[in-house]
N, C-alpha and C. Protein backbone atom coordinates (compact mmCIF):
# COMPACT_ATOMS: atom_id res chain seq x y z
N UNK A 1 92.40 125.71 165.91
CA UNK A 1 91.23 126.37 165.39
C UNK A 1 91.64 127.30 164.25
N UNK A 2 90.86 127.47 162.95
CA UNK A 2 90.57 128.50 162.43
C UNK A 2 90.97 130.12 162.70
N UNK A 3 92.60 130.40 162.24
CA UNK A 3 92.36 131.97 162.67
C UNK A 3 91.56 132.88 161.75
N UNK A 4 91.49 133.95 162.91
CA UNK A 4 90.77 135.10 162.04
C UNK A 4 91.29 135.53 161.20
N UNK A 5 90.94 136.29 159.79
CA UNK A 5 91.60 136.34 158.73
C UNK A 5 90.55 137.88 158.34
N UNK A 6 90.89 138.42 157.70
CA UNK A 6 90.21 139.81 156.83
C UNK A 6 89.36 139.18 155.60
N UNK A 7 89.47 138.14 155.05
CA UNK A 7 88.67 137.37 154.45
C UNK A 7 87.64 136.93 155.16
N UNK A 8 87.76 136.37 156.56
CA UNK A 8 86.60 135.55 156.74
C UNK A 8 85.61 136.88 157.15
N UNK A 9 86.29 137.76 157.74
CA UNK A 9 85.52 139.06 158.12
C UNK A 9 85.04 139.91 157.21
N UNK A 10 85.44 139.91 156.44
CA UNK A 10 84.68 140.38 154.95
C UNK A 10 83.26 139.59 154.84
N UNK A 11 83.67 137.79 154.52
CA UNK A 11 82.61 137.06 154.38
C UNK A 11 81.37 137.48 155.30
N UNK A 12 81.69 137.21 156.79
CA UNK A 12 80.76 137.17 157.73
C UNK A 12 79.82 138.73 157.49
N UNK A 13 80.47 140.05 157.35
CA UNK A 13 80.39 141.53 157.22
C UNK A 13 79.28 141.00 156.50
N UNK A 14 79.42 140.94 154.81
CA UNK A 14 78.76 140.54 153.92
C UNK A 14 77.49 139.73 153.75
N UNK A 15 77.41 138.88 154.54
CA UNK A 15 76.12 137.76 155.25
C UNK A 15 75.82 138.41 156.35
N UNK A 16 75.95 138.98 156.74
CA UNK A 16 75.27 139.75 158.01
C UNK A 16 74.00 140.61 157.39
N UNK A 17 73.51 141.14 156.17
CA UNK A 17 72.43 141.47 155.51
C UNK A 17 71.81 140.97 154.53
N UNK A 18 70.26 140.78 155.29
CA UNK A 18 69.20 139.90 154.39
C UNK A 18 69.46 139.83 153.11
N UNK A 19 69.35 141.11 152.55
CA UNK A 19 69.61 141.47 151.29
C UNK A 19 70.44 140.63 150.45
N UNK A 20 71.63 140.76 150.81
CA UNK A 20 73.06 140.09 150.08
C UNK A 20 72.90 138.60 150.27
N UNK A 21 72.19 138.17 151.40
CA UNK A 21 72.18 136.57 150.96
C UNK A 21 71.24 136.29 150.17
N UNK A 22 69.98 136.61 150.02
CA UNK A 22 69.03 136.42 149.24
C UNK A 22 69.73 136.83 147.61
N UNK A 23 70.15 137.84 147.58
CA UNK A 23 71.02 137.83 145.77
C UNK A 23 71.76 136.51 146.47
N UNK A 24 72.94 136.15 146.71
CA UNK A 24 73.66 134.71 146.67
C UNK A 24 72.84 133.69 146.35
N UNK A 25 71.40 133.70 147.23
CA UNK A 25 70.76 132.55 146.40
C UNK A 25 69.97 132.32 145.43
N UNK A 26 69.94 133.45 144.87
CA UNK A 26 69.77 133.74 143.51
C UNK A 26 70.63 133.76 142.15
N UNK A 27 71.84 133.89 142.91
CA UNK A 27 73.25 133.42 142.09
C UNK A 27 73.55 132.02 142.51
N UNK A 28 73.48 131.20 143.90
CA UNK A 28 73.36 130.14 143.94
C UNK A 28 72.50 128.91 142.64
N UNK A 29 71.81 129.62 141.73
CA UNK A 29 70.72 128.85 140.98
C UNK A 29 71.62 129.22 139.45
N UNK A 30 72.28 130.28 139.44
CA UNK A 30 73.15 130.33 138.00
C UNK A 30 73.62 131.84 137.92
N UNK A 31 74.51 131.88 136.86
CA UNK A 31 75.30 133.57 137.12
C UNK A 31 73.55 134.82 136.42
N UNK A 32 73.94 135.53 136.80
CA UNK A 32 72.97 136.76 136.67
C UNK A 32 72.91 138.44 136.50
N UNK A 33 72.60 138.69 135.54
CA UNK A 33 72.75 140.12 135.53
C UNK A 33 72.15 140.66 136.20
N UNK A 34 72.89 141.78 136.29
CA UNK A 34 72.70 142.80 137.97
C UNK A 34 70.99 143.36 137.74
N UNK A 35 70.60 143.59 137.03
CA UNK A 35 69.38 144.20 136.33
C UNK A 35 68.58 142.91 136.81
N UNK A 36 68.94 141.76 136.84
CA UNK A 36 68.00 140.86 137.23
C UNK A 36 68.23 140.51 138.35
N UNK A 37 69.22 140.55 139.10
CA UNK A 37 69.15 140.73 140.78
C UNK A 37 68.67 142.00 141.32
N UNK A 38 68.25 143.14 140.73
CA UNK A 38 67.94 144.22 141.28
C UNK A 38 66.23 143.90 141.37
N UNK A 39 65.73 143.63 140.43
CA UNK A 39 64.40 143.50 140.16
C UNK A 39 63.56 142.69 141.54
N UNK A 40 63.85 142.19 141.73
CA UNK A 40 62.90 141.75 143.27
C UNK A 40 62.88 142.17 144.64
N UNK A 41 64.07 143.35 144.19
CA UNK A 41 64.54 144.24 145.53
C UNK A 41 63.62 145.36 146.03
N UNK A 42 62.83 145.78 146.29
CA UNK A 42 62.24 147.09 146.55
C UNK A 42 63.26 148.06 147.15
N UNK A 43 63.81 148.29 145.95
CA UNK A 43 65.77 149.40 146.11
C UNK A 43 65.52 149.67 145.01
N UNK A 44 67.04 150.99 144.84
CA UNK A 44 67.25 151.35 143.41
C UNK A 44 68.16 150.13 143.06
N UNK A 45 68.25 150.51 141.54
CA UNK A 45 69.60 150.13 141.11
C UNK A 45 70.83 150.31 141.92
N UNK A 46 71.39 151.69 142.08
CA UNK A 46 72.41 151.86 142.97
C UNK A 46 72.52 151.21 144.36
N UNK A 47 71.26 151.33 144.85
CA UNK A 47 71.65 150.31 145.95
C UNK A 47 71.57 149.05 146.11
N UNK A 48 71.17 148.16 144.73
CA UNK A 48 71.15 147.12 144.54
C UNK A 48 73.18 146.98 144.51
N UNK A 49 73.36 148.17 143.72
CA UNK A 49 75.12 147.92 143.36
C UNK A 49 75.96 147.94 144.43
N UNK A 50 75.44 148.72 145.33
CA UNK A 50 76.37 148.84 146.86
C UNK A 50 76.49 147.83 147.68
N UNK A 51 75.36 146.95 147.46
CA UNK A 51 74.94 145.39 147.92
C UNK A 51 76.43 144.64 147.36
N UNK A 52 76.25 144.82 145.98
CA UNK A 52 76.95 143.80 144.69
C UNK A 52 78.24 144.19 145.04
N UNK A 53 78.78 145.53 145.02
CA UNK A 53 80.47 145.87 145.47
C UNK A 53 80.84 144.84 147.00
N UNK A 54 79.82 145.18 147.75
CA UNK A 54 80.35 144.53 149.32
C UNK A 54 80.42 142.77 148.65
N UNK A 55 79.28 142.53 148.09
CA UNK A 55 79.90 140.83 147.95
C UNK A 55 80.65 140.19 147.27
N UNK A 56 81.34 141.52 146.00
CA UNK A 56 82.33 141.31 145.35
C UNK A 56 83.59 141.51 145.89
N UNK A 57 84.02 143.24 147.04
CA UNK A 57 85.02 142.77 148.19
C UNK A 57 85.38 141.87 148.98
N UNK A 58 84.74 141.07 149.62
CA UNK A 58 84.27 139.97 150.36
C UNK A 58 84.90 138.65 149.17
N UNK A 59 84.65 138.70 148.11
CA UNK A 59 85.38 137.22 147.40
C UNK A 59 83.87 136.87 146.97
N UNK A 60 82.78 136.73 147.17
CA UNK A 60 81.39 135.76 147.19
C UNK A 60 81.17 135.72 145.61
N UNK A 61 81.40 137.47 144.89
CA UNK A 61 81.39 136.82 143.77
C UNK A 61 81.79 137.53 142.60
N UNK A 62 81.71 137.59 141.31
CA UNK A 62 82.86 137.89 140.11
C UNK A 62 81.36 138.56 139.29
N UNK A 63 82.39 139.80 138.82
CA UNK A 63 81.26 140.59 137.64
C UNK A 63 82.26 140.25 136.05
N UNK A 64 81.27 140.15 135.42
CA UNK A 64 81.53 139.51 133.83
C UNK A 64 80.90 140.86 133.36
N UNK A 65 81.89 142.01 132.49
CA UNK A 65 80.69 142.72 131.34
C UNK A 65 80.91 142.22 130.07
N UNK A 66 79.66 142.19 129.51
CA UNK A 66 79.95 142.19 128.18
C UNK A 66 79.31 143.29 127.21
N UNK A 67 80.05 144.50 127.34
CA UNK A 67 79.84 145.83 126.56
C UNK A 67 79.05 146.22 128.05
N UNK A 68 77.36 147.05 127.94
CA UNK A 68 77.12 147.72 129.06
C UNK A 68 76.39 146.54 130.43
N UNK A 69 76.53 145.55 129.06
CA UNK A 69 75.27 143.98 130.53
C UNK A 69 76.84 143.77 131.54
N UNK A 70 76.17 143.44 132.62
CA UNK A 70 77.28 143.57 134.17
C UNK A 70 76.80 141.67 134.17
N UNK A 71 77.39 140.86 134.50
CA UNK A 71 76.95 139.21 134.97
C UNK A 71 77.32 139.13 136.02
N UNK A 72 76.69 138.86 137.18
CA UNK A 72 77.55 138.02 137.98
C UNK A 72 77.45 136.74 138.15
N UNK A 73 78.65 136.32 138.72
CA UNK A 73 78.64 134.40 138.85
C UNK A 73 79.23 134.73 140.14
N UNK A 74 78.37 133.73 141.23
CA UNK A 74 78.98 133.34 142.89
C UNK A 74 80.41 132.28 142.76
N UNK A 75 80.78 132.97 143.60
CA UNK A 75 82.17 131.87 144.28
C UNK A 75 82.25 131.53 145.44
N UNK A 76 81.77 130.63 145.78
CA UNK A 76 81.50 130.06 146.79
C UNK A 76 82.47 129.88 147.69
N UNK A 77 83.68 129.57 147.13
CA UNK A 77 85.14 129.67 148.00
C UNK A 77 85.33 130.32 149.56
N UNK A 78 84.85 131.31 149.71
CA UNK A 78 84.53 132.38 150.86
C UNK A 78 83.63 131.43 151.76
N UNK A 79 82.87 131.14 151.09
CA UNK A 79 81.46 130.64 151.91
C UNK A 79 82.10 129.05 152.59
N UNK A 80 82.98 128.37 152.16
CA UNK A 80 83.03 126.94 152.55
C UNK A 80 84.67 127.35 153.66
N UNK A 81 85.12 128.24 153.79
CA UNK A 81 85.95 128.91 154.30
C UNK A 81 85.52 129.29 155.71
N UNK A 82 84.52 130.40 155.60
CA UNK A 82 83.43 130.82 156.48
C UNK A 82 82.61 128.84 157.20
N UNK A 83 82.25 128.28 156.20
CA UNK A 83 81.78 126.73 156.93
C UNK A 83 82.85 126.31 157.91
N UNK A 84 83.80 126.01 157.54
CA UNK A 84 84.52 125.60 158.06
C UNK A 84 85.13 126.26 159.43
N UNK A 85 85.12 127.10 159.66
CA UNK A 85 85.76 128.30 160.87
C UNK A 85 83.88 127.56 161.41
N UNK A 86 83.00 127.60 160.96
CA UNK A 86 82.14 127.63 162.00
C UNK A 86 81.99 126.08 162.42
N UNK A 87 82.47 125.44 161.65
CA UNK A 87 82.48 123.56 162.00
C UNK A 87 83.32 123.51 163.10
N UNK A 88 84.82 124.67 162.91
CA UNK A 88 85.88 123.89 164.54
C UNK A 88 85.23 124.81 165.51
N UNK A 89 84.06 125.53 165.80
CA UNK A 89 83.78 126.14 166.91
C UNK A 89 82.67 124.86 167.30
N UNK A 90 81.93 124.69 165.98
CA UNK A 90 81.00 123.65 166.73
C UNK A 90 81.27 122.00 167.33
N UNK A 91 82.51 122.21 166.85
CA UNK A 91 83.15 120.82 167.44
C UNK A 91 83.28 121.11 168.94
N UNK A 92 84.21 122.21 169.07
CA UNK A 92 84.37 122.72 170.33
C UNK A 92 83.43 123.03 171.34
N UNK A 93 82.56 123.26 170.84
CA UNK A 93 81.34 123.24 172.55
C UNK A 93 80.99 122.23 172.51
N UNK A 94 80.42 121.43 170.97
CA UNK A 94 80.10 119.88 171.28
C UNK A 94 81.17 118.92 172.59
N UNK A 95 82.02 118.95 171.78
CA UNK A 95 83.08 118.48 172.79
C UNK A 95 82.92 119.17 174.32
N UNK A 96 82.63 120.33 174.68
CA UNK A 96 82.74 120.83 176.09
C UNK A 96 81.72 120.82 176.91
N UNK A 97 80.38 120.48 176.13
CA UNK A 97 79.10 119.95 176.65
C UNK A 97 78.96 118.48 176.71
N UNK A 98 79.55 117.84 175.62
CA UNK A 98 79.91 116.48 176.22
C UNK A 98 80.66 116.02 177.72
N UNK A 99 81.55 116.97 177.48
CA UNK A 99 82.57 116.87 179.27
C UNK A 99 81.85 117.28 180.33
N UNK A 100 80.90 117.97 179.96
CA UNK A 100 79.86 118.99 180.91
C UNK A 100 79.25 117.64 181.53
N UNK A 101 78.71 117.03 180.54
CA UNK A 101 77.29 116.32 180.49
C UNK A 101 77.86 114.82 181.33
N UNK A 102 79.12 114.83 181.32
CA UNK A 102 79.57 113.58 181.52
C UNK A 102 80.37 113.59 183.02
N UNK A 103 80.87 114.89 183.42
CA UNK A 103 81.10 115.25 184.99
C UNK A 103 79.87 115.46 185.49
N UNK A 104 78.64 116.05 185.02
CA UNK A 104 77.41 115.80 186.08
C UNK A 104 76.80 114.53 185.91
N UNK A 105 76.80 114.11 185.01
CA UNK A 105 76.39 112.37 185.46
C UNK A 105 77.33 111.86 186.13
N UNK A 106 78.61 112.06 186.32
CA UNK A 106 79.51 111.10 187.37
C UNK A 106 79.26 111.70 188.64
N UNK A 107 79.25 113.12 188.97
CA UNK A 107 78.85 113.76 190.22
C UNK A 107 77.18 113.89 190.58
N UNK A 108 76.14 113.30 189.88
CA UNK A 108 75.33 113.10 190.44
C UNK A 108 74.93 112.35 191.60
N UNK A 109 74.10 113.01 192.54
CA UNK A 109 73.86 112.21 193.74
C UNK A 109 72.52 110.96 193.63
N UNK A 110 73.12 110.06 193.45
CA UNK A 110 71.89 108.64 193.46
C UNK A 110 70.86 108.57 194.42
N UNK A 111 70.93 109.26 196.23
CA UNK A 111 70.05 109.51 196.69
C UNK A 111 68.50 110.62 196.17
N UNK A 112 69.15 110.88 195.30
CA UNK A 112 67.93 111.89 194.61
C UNK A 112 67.27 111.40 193.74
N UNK A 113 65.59 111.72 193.83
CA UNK A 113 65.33 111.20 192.42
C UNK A 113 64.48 111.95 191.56
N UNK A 114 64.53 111.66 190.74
CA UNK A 114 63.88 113.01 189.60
C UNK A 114 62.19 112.98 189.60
């Protein structure tokens, strides 16, 4: 399995508020200045930026200035990282509900009926 890492815990930290995924999928559609990820927020600026620092610690994504305009562009890297740690857990119960599912059909009693 997937060990834990300070990266993936950053990631997960980071997606754990509405907020910050909704900017990702707004950077998911193309890079964006912060002024235009702030704008649909009912926040300030600043706390639009406290949002933007945590998903820039985290890896999710990269600030571009050019003079005082801030850009950001997503990096998804984090995110398919984070997929993946959650694909070998879901293998793993799949697999243990399969074994589940497959010792109570062998230990079912045939005198019974549903």
């Amino acid at each position: 399995m997937v060990k834990y890492s300070s990266t993936l815990n950053r990631t997960f930290a980071a997606l754990a508020d509405p907020t910050r995924r909704r900017i990702l999928a707004h950077l998911a559609r193309g890079d964006r200045r912060v002024t235009d990820l702030a704008r649909p927020h009912a926040m300030s600026l600043p706390a639009v930026s406290k949002h933007l620092r945590v998903l820039e610690k985290a890896g999710l994504l990269r600030r571009r200035r050019y003079g005082r305009v801030h850009e950001m562009q997503l990096d998804a890297k984090p995110l398919k990282q984070a997929a993946q740690w959650v694909e070998e857990y879901r293998k793993f119960w799949e697999d243990s509900l399969d074994r589940l599912a497959a010792y109570l059909e062998k230990t079912k009693d045939p005198s019974k009926k549903r």
